[in-house]
N, C-alpha and C. Protein backbone atom coordinates (compact mmCIF):
# COMPACT_ATOMS: atom_id res chain seq x y z
N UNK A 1 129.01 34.51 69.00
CA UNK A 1 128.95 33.09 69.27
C UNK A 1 129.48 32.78 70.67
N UNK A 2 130.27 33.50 71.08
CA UNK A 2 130.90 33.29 72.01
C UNK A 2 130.03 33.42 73.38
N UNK A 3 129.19 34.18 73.27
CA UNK A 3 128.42 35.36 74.60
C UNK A 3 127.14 33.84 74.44
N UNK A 4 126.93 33.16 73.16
CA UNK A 4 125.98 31.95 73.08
C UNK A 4 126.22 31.03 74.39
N UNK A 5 127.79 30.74 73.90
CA UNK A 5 128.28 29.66 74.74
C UNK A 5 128.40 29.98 76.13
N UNK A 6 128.64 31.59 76.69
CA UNK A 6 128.60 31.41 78.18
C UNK A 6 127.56 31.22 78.94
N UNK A 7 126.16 31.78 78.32
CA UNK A 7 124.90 32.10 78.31
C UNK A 7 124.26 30.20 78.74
N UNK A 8 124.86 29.35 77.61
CA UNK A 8 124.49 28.21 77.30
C UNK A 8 125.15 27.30 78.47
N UNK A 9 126.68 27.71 78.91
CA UNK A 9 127.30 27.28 79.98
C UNK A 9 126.35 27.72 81.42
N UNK A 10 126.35 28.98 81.41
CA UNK A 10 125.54 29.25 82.92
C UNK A 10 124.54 28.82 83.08
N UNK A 11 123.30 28.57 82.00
CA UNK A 11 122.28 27.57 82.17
C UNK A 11 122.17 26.69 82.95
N UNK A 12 123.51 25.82 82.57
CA UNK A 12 123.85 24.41 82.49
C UNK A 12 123.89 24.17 83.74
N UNK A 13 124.97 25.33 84.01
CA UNK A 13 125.39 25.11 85.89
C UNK A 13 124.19 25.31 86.83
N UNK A 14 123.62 26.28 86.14
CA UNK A 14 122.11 26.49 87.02
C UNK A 14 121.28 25.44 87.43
N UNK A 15 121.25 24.79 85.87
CA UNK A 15 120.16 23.72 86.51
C UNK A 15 120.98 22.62 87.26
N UNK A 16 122.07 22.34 86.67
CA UNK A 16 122.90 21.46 87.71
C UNK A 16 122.59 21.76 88.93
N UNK A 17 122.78 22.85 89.49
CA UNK A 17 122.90 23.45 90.68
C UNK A 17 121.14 22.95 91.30
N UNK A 18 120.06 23.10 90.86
CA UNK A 18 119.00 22.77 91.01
C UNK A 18 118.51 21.55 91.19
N UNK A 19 119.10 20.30 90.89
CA UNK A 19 118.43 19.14 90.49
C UNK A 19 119.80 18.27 91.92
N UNK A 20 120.10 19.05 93.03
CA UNK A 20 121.13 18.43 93.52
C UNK A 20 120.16 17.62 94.54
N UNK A 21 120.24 16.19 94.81
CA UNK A 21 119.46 15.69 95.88
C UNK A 21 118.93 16.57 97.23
N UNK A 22 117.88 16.80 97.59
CA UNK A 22 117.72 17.17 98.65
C UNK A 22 116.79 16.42 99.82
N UNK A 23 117.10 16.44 101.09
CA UNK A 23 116.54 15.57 101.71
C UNK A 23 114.65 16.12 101.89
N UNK A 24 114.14 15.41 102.68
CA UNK A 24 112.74 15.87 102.53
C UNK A 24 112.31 16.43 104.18
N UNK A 25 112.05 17.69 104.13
CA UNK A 25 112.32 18.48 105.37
C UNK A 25 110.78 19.44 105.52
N UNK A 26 109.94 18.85 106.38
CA UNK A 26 109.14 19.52 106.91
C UNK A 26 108.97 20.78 107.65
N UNK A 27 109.73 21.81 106.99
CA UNK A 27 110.27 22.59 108.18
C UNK A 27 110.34 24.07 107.77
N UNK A 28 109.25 24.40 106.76
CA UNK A 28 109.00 25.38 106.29
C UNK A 28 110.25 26.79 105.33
N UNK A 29 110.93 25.72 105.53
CA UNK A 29 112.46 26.89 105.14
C UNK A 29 112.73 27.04 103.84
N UNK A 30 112.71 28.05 103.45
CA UNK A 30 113.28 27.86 101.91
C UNK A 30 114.35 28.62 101.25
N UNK A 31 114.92 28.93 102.05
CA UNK A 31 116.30 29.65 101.80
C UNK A 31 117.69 28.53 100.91
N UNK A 32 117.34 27.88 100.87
CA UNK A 32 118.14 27.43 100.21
C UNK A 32 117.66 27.18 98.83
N UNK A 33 116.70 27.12 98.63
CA UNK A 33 116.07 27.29 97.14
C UNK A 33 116.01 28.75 96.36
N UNK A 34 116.04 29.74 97.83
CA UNK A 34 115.92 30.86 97.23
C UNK A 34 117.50 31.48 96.51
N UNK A 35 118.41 31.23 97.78
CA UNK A 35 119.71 31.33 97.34
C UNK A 35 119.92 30.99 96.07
N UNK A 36 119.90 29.59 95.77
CA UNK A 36 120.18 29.18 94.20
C UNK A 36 119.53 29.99 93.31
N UNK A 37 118.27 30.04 93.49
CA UNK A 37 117.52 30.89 92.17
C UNK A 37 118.18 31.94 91.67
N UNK A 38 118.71 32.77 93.40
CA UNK A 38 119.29 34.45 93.36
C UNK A 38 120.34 33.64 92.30
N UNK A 39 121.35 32.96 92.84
CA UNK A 39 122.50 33.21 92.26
C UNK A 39 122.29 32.92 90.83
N UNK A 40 121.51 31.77 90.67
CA UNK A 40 121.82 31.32 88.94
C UNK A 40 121.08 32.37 88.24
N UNK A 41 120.00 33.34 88.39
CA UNK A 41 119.56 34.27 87.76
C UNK A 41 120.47 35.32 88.06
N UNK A 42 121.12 35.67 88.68
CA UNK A 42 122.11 36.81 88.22
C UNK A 42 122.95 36.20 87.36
N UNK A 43 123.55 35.08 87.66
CA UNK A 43 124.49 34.77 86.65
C UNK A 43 123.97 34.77 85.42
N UNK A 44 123.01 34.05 84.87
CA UNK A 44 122.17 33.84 83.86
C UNK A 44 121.94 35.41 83.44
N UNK A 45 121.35 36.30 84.07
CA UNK A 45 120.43 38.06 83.84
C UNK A 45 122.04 38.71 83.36
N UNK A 46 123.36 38.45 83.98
CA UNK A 46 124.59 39.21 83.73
C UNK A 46 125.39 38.79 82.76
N UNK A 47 124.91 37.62 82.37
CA UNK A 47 125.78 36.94 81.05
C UNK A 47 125.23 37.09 80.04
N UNK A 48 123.74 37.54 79.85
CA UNK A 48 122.67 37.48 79.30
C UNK A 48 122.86 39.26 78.54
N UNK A 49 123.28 40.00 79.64
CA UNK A 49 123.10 41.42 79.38
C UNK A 49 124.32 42.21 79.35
N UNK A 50 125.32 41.55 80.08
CA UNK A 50 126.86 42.08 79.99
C UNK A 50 126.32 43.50 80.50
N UNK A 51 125.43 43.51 81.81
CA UNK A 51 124.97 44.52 82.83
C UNK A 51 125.61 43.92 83.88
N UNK A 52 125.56 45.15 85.40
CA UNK A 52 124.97 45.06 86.57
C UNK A 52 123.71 45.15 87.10
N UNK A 53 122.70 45.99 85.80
CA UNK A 53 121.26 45.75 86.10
C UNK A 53 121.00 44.76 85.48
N UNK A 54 121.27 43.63 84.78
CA UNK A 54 120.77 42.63 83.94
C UNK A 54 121.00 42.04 84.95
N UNK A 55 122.39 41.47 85.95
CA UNK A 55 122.17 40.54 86.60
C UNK A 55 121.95 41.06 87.92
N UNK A 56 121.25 42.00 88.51
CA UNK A 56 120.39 42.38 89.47
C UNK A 56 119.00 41.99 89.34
N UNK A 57 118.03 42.40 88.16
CA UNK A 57 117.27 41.83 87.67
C UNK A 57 117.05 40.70 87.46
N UNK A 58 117.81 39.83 87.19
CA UNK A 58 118.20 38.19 86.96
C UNK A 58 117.88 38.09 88.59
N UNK A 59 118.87 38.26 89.54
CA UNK A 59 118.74 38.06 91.12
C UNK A 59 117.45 37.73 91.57
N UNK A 60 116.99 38.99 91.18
CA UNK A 60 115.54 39.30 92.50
C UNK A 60 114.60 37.93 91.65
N UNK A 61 114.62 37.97 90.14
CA UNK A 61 113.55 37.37 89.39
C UNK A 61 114.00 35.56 89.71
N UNK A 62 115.28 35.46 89.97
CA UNK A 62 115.49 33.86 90.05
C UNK A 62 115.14 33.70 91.62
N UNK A 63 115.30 35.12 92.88
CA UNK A 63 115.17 34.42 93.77
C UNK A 63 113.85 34.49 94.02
N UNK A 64 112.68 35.15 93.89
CA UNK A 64 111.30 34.94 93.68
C UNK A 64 110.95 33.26 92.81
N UNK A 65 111.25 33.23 92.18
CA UNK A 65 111.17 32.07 91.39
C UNK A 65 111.58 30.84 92.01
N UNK A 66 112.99 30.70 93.59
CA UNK A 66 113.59 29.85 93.64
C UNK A 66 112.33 29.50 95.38
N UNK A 67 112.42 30.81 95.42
CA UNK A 67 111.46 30.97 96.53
C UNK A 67 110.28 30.11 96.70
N UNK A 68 109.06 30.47 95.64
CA UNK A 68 108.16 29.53 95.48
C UNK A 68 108.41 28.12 95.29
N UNK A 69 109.16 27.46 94.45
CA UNK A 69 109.80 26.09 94.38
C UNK A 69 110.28 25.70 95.62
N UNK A 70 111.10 27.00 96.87
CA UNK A 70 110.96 26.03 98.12
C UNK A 70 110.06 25.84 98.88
N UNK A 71 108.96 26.47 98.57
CA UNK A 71 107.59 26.58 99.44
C UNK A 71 106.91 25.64 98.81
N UNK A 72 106.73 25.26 97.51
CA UNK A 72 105.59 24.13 96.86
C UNK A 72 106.76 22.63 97.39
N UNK A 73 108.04 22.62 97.38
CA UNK A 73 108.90 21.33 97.73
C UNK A 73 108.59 21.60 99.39
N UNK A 74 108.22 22.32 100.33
CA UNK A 74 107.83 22.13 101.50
C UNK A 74 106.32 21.55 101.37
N UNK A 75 105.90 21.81 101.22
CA UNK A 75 104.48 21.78 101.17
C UNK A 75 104.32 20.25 101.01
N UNK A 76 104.56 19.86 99.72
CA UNK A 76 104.47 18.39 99.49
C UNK A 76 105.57 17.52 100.76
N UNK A 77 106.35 17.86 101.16
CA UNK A 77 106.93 17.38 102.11
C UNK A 77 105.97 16.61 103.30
N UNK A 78 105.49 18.00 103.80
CA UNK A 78 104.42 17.83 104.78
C UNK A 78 103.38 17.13 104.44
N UNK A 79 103.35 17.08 103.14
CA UNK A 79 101.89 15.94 102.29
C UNK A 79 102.64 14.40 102.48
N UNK A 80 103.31 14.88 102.30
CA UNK A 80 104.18 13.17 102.16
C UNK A 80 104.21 12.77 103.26
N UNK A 81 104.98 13.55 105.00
CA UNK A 81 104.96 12.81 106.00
C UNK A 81 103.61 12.87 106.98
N UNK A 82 102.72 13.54 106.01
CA UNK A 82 101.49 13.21 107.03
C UNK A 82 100.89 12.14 106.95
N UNK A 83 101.18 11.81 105.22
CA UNK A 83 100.51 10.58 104.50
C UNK A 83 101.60 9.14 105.47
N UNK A 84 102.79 9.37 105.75
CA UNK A 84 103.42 8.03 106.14
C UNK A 84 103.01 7.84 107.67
N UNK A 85 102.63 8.98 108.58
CA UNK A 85 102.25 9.03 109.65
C UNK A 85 100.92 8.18 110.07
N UNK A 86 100.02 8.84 108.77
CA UNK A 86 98.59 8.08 109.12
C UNK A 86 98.60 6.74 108.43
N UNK A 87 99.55 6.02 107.92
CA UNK A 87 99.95 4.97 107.44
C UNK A 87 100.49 3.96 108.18
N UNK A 88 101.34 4.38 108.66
CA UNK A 88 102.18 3.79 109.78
C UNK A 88 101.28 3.43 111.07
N UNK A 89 100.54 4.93 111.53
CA UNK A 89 99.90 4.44 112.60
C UNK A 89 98.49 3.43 112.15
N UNK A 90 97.76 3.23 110.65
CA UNK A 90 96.91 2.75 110.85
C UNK A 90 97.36 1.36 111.02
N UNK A 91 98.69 1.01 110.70
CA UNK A 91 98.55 -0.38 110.54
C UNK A 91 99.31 -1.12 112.21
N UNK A 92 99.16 -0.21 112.46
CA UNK A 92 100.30 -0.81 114.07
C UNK A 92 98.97 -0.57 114.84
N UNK A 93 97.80 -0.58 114.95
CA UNK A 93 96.55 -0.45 115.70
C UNK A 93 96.32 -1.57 115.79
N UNK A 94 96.24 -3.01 116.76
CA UNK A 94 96.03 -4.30 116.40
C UNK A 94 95.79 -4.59 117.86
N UNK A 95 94.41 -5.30 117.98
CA UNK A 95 94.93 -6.16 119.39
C UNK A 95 94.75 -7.73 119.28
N UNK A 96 95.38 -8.75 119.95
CA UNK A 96 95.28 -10.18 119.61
C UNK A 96 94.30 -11.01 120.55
N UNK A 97 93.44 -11.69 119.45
CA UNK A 97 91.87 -12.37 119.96
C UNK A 97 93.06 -13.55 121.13
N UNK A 98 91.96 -14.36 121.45
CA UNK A 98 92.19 -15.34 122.28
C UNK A 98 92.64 -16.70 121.31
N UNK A 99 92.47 -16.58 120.15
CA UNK A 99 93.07 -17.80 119.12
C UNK A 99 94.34 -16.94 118.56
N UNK A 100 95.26 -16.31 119.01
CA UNK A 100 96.10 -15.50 118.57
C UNK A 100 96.36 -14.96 117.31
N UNK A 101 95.12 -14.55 116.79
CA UNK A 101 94.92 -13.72 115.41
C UNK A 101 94.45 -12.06 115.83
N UNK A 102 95.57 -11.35 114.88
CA UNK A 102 95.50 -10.06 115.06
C UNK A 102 94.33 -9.11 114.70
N UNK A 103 93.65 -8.53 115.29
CA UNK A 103 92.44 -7.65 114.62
C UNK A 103 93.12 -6.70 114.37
N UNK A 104 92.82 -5.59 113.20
CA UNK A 104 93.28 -4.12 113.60
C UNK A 104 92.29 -3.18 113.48
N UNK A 105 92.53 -1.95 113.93
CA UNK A 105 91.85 -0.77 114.08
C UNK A 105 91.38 -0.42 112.82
């Protein structure tokens, strides 16, 4: 019961650890997603197995895992500020008639 509860504790912290605000960064990096994955899957793979190969295995498999999640959270990043870019600029395209009403582009 006991090995339940640490198992059930390291989860916990994991996803805690996961769900921490992050800002929205166009900038292809994902090391910081990968880090977390590594760590909470070893913790998770070593509590899990009361190994050093359980939470080695845990490692590589959370940081592959944490990896892609920072590449799909980049990705949409760049979806997001391309979308506010061509947004922004369509609406600031304007020139003013001679009855001072704005046309825009």
């Amino acid at each position: 019961m006991m090995r339940l509860a640490r198992i059930a504790a390291a989860a916990a912290i994991a996803l805690g650890a996961g769900t921490v605000t992050a800002t929205a960064a166009c900038n292809g990096d994902a090391s910081t997603e990968t880090v977390l994955g590594a760590g909470s899957g070893a913790l998770v793979g070593g509590l899990a197995s009361h190994s050093l190969v359980g939470a080695a295995v845990g490692g590589v498999a959370g940081g592959l895992i944490g990896n892609s999640i920072g590449h799909a959270n980049n990705r949409s990043d760049c979806r997001r500020e391309a979308r506010a870019r061509a947004s922004h600029h369509e609406h600031t395209s304007y020139y003013v008639d001679h009855n001072g009403m704005r046309h825009y582009y």
